[in-house]
N, C-alpha and C. Protein backbone atom coordinates (compact mmCIF):
# COMPACT_ATOMS: atom_id res chain seq x y z
N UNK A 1 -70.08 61.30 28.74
CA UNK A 1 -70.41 59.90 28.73
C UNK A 1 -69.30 59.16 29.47
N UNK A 2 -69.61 57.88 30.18
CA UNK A 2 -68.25 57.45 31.03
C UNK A 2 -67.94 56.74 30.35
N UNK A 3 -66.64 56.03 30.56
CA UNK A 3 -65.71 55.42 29.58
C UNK A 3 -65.87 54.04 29.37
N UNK A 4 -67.03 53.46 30.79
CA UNK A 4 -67.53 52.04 30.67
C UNK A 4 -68.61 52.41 29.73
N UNK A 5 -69.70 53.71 29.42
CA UNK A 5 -70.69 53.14 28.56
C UNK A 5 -70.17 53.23 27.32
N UNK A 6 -69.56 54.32 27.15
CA UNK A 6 -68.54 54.71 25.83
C UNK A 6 -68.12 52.67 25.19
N UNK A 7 -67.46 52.24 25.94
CA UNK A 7 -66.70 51.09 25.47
C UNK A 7 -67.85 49.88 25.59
N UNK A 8 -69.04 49.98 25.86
CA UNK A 8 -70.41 49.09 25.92
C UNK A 8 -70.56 49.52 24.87
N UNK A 9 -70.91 50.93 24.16
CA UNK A 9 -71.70 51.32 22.95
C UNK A 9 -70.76 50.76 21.76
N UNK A 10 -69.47 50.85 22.24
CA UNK A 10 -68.17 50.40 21.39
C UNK A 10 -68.13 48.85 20.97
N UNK A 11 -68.64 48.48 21.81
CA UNK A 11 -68.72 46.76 21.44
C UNK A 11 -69.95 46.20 21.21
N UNK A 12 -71.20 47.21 21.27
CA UNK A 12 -72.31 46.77 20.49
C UNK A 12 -72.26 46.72 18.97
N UNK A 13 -71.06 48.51 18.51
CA UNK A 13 -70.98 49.12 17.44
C UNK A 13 -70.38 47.76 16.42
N UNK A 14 -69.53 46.95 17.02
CA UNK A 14 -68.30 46.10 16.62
C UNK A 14 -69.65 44.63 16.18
N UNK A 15 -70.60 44.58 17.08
CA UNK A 15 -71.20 43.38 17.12
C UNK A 15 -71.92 43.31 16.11
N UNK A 16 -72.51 44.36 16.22
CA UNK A 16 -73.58 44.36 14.70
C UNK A 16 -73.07 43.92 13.30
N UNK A 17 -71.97 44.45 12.89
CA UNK A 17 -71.36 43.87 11.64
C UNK A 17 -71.16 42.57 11.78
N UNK A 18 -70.34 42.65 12.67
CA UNK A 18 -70.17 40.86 12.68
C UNK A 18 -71.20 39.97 12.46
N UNK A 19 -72.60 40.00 12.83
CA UNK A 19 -73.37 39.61 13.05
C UNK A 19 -74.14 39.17 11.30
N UNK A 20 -73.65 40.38 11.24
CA UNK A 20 -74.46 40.83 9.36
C UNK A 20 -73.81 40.29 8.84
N UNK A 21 -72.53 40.00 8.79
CA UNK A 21 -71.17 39.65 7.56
C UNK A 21 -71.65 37.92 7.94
N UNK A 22 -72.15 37.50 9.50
CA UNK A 22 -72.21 35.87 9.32
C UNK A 22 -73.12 35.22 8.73
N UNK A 23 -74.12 36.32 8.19
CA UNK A 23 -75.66 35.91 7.25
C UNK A 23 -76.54 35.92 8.48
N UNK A 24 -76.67 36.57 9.44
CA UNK A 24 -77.70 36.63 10.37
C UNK A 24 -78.60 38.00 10.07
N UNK A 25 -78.84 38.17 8.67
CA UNK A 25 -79.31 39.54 8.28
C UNK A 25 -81.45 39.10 8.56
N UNK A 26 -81.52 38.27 9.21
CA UNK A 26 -82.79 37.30 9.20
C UNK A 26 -83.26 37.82 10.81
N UNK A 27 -82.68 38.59 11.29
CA UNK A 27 -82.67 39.19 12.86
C UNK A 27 -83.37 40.49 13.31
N UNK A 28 -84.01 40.24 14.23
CA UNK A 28 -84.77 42.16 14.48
C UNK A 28 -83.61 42.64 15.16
N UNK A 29 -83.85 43.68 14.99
CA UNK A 29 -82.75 44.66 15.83
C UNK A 29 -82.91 44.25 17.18
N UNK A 30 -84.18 44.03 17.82
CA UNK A 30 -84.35 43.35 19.00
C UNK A 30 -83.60 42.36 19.55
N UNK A 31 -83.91 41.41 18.38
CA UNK A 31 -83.20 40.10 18.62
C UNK A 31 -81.83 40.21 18.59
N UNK A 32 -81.27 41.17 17.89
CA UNK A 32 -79.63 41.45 17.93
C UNK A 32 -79.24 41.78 18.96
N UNK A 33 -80.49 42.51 20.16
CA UNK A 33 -79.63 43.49 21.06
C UNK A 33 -79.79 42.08 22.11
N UNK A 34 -80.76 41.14 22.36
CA UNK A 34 -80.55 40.35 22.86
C UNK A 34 -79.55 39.06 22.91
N UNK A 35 -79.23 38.92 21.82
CA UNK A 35 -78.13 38.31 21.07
C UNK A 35 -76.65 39.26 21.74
N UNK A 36 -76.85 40.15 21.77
CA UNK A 36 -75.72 40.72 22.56
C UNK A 36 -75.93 40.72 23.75
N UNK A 37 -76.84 41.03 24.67
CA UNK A 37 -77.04 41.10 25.75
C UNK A 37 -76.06 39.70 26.53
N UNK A 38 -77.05 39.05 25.63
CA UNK A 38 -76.49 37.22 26.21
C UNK A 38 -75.23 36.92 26.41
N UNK A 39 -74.46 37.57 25.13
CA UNK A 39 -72.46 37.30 25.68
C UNK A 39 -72.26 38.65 25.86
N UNK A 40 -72.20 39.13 26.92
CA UNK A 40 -72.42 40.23 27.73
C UNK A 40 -73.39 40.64 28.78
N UNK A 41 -73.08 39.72 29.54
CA UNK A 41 -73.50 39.57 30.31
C UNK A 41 -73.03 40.40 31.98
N UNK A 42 -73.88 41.19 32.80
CA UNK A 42 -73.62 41.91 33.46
C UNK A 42 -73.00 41.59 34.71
N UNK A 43 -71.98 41.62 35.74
CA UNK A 43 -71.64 40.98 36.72
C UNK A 43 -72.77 41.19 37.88
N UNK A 44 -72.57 40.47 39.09
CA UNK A 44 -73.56 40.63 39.99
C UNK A 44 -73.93 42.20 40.58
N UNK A 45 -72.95 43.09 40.52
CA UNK A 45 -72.78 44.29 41.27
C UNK A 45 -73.85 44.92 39.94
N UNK A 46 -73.73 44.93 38.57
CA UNK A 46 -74.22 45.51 37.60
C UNK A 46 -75.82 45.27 37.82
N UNK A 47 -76.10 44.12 38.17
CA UNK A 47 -77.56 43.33 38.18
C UNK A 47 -77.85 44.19 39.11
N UNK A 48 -77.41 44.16 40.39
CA UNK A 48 -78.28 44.27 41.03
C UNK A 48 -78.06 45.92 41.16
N UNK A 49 -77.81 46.58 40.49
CA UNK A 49 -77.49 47.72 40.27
C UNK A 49 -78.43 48.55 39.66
N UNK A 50 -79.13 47.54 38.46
CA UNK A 50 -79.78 48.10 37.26
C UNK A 50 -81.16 47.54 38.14
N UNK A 51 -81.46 46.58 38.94
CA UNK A 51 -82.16 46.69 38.96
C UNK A 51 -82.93 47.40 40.17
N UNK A 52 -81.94 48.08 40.87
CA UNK A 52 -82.36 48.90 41.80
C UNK A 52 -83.02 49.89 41.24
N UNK A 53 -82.55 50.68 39.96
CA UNK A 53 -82.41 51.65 39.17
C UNK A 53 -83.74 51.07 39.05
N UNK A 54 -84.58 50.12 37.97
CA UNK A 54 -85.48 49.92 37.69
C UNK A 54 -86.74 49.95 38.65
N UNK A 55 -86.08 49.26 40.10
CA UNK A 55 -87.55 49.70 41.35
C UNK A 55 -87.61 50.84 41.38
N UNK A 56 -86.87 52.05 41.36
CA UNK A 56 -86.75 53.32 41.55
C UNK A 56 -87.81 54.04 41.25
N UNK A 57 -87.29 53.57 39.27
CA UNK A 57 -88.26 54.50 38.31
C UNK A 57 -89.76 54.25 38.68
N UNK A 58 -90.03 52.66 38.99
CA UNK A 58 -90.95 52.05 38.91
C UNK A 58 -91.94 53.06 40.03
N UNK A 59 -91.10 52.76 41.40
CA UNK A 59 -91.36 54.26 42.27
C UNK A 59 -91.67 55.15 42.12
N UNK A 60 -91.29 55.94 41.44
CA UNK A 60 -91.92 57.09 41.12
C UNK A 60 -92.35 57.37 40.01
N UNK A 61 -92.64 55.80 39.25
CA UNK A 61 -93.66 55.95 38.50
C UNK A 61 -95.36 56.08 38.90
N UNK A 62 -95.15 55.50 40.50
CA UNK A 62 -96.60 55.25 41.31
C UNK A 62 -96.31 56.17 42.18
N UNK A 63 -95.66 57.38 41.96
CA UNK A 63 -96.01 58.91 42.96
C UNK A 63 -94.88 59.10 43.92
N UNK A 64 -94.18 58.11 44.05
CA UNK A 64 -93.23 57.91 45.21
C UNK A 64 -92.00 59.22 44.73
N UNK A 65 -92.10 59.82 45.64
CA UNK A 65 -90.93 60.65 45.12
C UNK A 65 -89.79 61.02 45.74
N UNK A 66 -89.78 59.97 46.84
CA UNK A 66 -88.37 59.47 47.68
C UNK A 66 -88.11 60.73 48.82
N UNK A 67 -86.42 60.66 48.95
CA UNK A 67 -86.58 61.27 50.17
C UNK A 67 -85.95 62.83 49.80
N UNK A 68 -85.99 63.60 50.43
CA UNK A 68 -85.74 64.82 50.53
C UNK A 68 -83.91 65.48 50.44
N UNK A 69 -83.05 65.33 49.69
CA UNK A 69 -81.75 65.76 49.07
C UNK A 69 -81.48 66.11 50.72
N UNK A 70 -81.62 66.72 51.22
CA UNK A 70 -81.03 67.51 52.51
C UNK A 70 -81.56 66.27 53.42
N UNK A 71 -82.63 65.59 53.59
CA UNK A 71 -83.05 64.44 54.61
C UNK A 71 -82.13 63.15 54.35
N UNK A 72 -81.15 62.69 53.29
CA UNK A 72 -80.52 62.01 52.84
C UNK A 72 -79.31 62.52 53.30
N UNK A 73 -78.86 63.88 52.78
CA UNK A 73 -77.19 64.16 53.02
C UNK A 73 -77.12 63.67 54.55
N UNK A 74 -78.51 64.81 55.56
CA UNK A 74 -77.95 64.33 57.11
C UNK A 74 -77.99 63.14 57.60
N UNK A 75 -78.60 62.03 57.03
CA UNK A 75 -78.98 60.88 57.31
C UNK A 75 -77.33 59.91 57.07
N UNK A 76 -76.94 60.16 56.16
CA UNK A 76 -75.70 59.64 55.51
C UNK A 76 -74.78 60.52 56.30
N UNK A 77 -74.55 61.51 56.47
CA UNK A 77 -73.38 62.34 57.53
C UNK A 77 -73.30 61.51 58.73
N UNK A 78 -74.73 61.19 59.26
CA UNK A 78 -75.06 61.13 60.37
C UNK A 78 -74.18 59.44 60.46
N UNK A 79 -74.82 58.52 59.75
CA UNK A 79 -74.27 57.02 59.57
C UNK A 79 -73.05 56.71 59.48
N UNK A 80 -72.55 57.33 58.50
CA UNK A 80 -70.87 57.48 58.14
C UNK A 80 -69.70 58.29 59.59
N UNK A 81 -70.51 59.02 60.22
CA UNK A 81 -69.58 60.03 60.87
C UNK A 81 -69.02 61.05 60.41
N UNK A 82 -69.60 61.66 59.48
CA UNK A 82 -68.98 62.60 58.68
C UNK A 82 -69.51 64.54 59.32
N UNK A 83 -68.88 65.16 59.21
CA UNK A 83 -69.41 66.60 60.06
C UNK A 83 -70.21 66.90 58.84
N UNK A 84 -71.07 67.88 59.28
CA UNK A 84 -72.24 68.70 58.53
C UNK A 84 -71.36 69.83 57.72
N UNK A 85 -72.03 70.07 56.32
CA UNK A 85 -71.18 70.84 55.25
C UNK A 85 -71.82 72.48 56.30
């Protein structure tokens, strides 16, 4: 696990009590995770990060099954200037 989600799961873990001890026991778990979401909020690089991630799946949720591991490496060798492995 990396040490940014590790310390995300770490400060959800922290939020929840808090949350309970202020009498907000009146909350879906939903609403808690949104309640966190909100002050925690993702920077621009994260956004648009996750939501690349999300066209992706979405992609090959409708068959798309992208490009070919070896049609990518040479494509990226090729752009960068990098020699062939």
């Amino acid at each position: 696990m990396s040490s940014a989600l590790n310390s995300e799961l770490n400060s959800f873990h922290r939020f929840i009590p808090e949350q309970l001890s202020s009498g907000r026991g009146d909350v879906s778990p939903e609403e808690e995770l949104d309640l966190w979401r909100a002050e925690h909020l993702l920077s621009a690089t994260e956004e648009e990060d996750l939501l690349a991630v999300r066209e992706a799946l979405a992609d090959m949720a409708n068959g798309d099954s992208g490009m070919p591991l070896e049609e990518f490496d040479r494509e990226f060798r090729q752009r960068h200037g990098l020699g062939a492995t």
